[in-house]
N, C-alpha and C. Protein backbone atom coordinates (compact mmCIF):
# COMPACT_ATOMS: atom_id res chain seq x y z
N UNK A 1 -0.38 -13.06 4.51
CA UNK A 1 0.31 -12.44 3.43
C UNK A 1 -0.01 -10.93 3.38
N UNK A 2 -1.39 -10.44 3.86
CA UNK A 2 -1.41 -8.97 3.47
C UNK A 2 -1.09 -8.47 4.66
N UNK A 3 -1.18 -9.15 5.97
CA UNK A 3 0.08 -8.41 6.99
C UNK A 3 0.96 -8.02 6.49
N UNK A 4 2.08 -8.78 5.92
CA UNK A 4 3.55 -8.53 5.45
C UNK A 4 3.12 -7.13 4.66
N UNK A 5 2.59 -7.67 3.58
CA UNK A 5 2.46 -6.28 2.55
C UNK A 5 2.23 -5.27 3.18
N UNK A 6 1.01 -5.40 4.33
CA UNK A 6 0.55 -3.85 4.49
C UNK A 6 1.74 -3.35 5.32
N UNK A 7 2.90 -3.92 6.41
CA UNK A 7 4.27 -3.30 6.71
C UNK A 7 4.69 -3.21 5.76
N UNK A 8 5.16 -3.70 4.44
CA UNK A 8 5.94 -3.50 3.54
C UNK A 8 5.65 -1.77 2.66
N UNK A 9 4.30 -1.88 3.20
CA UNK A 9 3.96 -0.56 2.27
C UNK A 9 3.77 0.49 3.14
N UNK A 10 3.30 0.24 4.70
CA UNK A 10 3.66 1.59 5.54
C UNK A 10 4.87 1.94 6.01
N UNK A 11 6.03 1.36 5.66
CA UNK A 11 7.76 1.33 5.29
C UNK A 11 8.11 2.06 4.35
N UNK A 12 7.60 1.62 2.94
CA UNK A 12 8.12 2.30 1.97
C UNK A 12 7.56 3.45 1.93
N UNK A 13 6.55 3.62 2.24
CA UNK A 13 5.52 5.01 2.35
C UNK A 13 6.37 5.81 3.20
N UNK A 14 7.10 5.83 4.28
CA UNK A 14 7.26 6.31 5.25
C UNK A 14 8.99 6.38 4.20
N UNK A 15 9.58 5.93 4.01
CA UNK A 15 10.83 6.34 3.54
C UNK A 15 10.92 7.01 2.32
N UNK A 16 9.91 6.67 1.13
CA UNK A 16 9.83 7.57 -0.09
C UNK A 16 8.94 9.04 0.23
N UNK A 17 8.46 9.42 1.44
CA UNK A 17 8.05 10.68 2.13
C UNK A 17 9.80 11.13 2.96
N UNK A 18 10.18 10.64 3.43
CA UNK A 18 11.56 11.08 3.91
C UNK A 18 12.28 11.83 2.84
N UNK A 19 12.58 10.78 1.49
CA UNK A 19 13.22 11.17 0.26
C UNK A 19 12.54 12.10 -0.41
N UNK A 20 11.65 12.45 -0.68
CA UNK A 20 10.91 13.42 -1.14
C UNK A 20 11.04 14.64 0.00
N UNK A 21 11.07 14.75 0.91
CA UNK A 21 11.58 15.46 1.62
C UNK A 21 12.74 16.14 1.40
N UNK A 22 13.60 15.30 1.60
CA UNK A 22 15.41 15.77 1.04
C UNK A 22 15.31 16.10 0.09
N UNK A 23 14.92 15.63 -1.32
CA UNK A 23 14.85 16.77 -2.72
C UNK A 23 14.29 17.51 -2.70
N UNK A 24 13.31 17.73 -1.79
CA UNK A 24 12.44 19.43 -1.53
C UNK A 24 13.14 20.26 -1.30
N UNK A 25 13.58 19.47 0.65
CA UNK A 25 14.64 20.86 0.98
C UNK A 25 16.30 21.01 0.37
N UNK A 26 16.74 20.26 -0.17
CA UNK A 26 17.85 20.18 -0.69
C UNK A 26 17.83 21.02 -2.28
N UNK A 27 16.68 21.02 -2.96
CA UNK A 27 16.68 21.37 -4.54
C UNK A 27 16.03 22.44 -5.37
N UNK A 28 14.70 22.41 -4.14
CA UNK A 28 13.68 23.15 -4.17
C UNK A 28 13.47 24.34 -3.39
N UNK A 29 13.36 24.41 -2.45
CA UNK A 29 12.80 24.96 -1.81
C UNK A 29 13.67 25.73 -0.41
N UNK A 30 14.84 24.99 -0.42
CA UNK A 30 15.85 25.35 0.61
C UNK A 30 15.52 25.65 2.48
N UNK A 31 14.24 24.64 2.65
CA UNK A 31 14.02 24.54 4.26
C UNK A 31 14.48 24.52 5.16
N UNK A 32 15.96 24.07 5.24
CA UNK A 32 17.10 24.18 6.05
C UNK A 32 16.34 22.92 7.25
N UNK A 33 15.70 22.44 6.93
CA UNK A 33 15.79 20.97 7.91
C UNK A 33 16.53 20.15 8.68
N UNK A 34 16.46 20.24 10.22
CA UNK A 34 17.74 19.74 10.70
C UNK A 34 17.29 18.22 10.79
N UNK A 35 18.38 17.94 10.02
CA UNK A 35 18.03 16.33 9.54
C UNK A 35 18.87 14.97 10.80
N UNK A 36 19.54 16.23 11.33
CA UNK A 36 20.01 15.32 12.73
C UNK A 36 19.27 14.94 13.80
N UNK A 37 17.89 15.56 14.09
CA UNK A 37 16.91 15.49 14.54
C UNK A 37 16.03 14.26 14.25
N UNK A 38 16.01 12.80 14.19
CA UNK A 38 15.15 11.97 13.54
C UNK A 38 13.81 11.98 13.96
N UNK A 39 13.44 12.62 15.49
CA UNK A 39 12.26 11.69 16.21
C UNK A 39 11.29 13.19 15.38
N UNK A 40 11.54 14.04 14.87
CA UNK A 40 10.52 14.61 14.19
C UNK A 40 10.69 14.19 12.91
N UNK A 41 11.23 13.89 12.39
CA UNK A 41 11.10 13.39 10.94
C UNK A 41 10.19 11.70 11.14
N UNK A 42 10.58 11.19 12.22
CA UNK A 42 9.71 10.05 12.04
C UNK A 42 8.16 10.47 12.67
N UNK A 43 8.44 11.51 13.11
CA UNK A 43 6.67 11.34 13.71
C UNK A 43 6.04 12.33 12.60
N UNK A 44 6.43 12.75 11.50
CA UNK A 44 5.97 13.28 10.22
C UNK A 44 5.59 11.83 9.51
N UNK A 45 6.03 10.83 9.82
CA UNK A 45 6.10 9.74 8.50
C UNK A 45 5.02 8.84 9.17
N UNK A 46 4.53 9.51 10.53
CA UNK A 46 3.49 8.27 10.94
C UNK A 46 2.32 8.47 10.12
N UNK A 47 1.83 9.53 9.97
CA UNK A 47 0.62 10.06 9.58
C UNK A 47 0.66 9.80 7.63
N UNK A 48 1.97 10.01 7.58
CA UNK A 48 1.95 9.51 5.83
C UNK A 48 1.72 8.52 5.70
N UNK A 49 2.04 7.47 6.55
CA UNK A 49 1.98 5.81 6.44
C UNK A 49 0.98 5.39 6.53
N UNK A 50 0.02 5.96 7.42
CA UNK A 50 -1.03 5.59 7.94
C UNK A 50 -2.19 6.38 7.12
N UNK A 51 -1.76 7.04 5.91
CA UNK A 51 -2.95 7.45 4.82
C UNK A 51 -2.32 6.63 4.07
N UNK A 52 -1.11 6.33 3.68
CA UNK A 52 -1.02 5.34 2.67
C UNK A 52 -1.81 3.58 2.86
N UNK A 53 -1.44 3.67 4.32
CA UNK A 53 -2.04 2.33 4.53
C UNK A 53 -4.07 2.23 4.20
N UNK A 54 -4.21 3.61 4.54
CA UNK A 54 -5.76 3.56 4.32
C UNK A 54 -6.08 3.75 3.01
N UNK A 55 -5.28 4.21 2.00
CA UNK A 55 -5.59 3.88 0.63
C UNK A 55 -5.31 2.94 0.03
N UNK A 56 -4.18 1.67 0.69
CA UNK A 56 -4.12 0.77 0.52
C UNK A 56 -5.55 -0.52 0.94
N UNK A 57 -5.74 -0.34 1.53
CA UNK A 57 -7.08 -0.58 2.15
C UNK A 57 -7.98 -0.58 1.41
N UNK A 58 -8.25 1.09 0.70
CA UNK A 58 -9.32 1.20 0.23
C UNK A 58 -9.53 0.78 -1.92
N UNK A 59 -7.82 0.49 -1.85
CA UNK A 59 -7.67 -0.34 -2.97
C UNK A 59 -8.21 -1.65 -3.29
N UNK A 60 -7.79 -2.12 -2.00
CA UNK A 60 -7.54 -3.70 -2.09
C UNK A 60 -9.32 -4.22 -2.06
N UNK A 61 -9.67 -3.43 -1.04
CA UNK A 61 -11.42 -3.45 -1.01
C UNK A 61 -12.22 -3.68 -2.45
N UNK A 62 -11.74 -2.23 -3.22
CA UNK A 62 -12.45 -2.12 -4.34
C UNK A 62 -12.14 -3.41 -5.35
N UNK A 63 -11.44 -3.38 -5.46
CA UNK A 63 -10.50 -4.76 -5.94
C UNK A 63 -11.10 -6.13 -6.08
N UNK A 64 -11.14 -6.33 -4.87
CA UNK A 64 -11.98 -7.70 -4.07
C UNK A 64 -13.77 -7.07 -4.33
N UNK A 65 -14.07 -6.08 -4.88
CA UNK A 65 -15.69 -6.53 -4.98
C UNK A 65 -15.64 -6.29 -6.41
N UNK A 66 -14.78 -6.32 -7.57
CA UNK A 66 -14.97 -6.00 -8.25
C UNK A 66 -14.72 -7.81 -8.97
N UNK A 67 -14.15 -8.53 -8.30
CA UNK A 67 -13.73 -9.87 -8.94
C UNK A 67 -14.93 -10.75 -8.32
N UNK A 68 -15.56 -11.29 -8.65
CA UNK A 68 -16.63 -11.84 -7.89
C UNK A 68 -16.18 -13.22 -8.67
N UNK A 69 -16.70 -14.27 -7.83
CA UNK A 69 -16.15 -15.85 -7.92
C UNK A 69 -17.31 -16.19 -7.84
N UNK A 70 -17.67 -17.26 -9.26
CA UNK A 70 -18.96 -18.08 -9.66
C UNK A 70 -18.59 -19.19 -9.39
N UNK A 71 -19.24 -19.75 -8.45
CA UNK A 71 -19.15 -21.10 -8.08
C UNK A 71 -19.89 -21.87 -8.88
N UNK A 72 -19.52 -22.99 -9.55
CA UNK A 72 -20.14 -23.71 -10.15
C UNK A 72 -20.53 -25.27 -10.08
N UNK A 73 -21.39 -25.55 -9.91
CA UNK A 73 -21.69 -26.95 -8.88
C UNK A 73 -21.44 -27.49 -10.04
N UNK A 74 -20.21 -28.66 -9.73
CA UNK A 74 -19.58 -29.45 -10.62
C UNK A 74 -19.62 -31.08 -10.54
N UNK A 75 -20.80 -31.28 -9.50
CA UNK A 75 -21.74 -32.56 -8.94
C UNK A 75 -22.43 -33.01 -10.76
N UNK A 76 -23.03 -31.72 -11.23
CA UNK A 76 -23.90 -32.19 -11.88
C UNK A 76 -23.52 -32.24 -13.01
N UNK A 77 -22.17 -32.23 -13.55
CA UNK A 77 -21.14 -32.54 -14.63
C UNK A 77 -20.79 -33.36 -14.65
N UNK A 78 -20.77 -34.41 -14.30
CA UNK A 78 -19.99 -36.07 -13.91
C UNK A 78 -20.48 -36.69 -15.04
N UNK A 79 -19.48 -37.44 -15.87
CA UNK A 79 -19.89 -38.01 -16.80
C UNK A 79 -19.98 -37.35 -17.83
N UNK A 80 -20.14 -35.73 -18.37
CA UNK A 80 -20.61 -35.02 -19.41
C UNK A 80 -19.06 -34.84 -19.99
N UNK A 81 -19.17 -34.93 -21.43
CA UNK A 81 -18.19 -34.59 -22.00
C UNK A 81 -17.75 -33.08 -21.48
N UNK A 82 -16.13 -33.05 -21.46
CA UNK A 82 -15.66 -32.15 -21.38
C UNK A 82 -15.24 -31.27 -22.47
N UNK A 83 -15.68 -29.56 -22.34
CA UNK A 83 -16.05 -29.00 -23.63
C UNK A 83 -14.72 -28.04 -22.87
N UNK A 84 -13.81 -27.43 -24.26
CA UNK A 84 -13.05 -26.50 -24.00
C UNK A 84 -13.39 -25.21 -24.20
């Protein structure tokens, strides 16, 4: 499952850096970007993807040590009323 996600998110990373792009040079800033050109626009979006993916990473990490799972030996409950 976090295969899928982590493509799902170095995808969208990589296309909402494209779009942010176009309202820069289109609104802002007037770069004149030749947008017919793709293989530099995609090799701009590797390096975005691939910090997004490492902060994705470094989310999911913090995340997972912050939930800690108490195991509770439930051998020695047998028989004990169940309390809500």
């Amino acid at each position: 499952m976090f295969a899928i996600l982590s493509i799902l998110v170095y995808y969208t990373s990589m296309v909402l850096c494209v779009i942010g792009l176009v309202v820069l040079d289109e609104f802002v800033f007037n770069w004149y970007i030749d947008w017919d050109n793709n293989s530099y626009i995609s090799y701009l979006g590797i390096p975005i993807g691939l910090l997004t993916l490492w902060g994705f990473c470094r989310f999911l990490e913090s995340r997972w040590k912050t939930n800690v799972v108490i195991i509770k030996d439930e051998i020695q409950d047998i028989g004990k009323a169940i309390e809500d």
